[in-house]
N, C-alpha and C. Protein backbone atom coordinates (compact mmCIF):
# COMPACT_ATOMS: atom_id res chain seq x y z
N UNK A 1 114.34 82.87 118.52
CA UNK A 1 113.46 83.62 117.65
C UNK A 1 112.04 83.56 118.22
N UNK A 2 111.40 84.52 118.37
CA UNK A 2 109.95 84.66 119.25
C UNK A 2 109.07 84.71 118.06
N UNK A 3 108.11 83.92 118.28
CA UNK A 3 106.92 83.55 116.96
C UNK A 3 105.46 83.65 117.67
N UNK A 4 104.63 84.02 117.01
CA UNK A 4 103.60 84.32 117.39
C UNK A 4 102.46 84.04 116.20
N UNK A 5 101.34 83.58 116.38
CA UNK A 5 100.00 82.87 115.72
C UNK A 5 98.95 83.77 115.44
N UNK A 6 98.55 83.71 113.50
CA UNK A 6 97.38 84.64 113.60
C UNK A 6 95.92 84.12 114.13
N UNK A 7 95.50 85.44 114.61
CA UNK A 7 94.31 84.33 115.23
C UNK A 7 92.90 84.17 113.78
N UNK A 8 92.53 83.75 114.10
CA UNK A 8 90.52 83.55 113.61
C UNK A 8 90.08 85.03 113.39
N UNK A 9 90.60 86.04 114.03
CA UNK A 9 90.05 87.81 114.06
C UNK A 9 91.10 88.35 113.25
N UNK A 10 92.18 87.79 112.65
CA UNK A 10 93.56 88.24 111.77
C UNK A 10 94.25 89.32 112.89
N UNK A 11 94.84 88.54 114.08
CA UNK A 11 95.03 89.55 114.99
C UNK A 11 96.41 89.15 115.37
N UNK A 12 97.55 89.30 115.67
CA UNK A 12 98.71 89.04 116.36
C UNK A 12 98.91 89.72 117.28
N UNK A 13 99.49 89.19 118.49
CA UNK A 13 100.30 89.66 119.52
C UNK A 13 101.51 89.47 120.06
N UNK A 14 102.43 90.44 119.35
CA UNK A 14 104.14 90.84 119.52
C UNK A 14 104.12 90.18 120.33
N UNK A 15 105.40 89.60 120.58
CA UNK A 15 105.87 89.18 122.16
C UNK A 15 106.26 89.44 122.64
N UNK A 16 106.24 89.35 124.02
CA UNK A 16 106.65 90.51 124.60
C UNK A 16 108.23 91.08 124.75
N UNK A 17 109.44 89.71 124.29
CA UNK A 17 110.82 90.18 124.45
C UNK A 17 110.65 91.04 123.37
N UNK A 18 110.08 90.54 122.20
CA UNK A 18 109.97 92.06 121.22
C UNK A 18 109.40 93.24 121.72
N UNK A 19 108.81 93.39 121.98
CA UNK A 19 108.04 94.91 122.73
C UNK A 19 109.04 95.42 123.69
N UNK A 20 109.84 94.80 124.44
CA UNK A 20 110.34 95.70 125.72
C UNK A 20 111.73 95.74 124.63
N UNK A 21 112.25 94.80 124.14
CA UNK A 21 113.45 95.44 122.95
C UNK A 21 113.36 96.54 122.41
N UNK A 22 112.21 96.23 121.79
CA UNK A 22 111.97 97.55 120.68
C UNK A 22 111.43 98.79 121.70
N UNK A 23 111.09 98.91 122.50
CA UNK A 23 110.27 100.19 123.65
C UNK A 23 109.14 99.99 123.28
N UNK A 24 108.31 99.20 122.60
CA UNK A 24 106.98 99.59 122.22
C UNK A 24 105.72 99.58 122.86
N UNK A 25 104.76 100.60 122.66
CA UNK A 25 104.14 100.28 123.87
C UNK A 25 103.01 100.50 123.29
N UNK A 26 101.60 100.02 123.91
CA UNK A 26 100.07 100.04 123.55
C UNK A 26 99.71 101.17 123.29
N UNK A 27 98.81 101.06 121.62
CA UNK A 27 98.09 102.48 121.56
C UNK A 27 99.48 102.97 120.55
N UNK A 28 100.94 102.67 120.41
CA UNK A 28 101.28 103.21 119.36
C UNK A 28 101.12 102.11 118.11
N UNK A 29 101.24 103.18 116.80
CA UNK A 29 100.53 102.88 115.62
C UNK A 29 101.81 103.01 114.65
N UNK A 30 101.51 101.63 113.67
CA UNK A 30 102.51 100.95 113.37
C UNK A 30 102.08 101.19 111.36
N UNK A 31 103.17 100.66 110.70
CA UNK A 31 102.67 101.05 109.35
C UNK A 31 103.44 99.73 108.80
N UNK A 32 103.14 98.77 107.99
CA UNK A 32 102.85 97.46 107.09
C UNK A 32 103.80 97.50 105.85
N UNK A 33 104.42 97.54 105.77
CA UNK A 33 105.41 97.83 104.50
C UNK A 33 105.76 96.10 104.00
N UNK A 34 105.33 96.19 102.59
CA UNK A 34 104.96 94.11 101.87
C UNK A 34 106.63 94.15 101.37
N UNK A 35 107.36 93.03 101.88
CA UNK A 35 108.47 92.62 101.49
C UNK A 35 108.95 91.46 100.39
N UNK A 36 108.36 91.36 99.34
CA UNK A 36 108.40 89.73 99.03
C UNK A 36 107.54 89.23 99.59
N UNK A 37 107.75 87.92 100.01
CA UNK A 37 106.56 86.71 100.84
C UNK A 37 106.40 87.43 102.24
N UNK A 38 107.19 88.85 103.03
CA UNK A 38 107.04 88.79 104.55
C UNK A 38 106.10 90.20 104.38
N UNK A 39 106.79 91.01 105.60
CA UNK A 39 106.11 92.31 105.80
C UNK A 39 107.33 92.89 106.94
N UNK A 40 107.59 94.09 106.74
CA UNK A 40 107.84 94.73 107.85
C UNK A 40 107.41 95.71 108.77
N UNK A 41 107.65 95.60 109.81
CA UNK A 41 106.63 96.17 110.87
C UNK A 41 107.09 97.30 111.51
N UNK A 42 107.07 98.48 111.39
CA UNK A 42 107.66 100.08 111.53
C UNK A 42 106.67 100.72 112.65
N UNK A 43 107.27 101.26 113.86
CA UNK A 43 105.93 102.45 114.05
C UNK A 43 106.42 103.60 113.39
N UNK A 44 105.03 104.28 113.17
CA UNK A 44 105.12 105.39 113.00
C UNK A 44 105.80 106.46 113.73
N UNK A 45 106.78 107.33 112.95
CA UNK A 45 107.32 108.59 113.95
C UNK A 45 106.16 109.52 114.09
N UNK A 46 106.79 110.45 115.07
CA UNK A 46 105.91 111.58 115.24
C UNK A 46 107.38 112.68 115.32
N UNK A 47 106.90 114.02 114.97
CA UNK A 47 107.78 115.08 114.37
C UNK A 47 108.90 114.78 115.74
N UNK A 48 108.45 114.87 117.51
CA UNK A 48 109.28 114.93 117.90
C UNK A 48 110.33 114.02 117.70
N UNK A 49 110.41 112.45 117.39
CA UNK A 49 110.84 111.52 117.17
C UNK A 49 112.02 111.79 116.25
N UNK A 50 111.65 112.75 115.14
CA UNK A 50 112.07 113.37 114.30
C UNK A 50 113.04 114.40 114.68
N UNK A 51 112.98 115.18 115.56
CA UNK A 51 113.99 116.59 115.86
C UNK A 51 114.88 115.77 115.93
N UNK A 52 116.05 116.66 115.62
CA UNK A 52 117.90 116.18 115.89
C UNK A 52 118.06 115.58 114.82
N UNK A 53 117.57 114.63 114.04
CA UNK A 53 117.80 114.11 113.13
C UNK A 53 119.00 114.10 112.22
N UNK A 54 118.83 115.69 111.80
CA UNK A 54 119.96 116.04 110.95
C UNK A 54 120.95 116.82 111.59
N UNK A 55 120.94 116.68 112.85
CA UNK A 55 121.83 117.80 113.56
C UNK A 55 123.02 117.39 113.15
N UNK A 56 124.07 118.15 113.01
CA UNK A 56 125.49 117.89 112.43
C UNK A 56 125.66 117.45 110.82
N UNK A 57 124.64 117.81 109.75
CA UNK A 57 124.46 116.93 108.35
C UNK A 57 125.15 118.53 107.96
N UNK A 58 126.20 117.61 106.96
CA UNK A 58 126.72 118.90 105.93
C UNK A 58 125.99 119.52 105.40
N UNK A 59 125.87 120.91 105.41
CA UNK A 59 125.01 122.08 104.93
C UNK A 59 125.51 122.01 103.17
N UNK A 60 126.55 121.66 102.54
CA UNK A 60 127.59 122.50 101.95
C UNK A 60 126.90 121.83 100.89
N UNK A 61 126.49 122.05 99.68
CA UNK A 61 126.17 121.73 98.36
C UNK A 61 125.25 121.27 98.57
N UNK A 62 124.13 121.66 99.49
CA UNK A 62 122.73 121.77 99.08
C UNK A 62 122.34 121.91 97.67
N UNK A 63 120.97 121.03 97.61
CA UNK A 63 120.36 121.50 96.50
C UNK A 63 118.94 121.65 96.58
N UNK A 64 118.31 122.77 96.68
CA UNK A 64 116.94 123.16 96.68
C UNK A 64 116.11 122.37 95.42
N UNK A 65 115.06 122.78 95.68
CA UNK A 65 114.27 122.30 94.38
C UNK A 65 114.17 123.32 93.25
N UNK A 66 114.51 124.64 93.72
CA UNK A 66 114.99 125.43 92.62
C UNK A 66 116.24 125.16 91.40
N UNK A 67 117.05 124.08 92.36
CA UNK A 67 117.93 124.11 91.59
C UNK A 67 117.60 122.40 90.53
N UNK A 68 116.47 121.92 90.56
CA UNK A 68 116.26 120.76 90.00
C UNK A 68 115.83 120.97 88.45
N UNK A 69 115.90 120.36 87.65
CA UNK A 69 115.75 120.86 86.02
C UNK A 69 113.97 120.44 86.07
């Protein structure tokens, strides 16, 4: 398990088997989500990140927001 120390500036630095695991790289921007006593640590997508997503998702009994009461 890779652990890492806040500093005096409230600053951490991932380590690095985490960073090359995860692909992450400097300059991308991450979002804080409070778990109980922890936090989890997400980057942010960006739309392309996003395409394909739903490619192959059943079309069939959609429901618009028209159809919401």
């Amino acid at each position: 398990m890779a652990t890492a120390t806040l500093s005096t500036r409230f600053q951490i630095s991932i380590p690095k088997e985490v960073r090359e695991q995860q692909n992450w790289s400097a300059g991308q921007e991450f979002v804080f989500i409070p778990k109980g006593k922890g936090v989890l640590l997400m980057p942010v997508l960006t739309l392309g990140d996003l395409r394909g997503i739903a490619e192959g998702a059943d079309k069939e009994n959609y429901r618009d927001r028209n159809d919401r009461f």
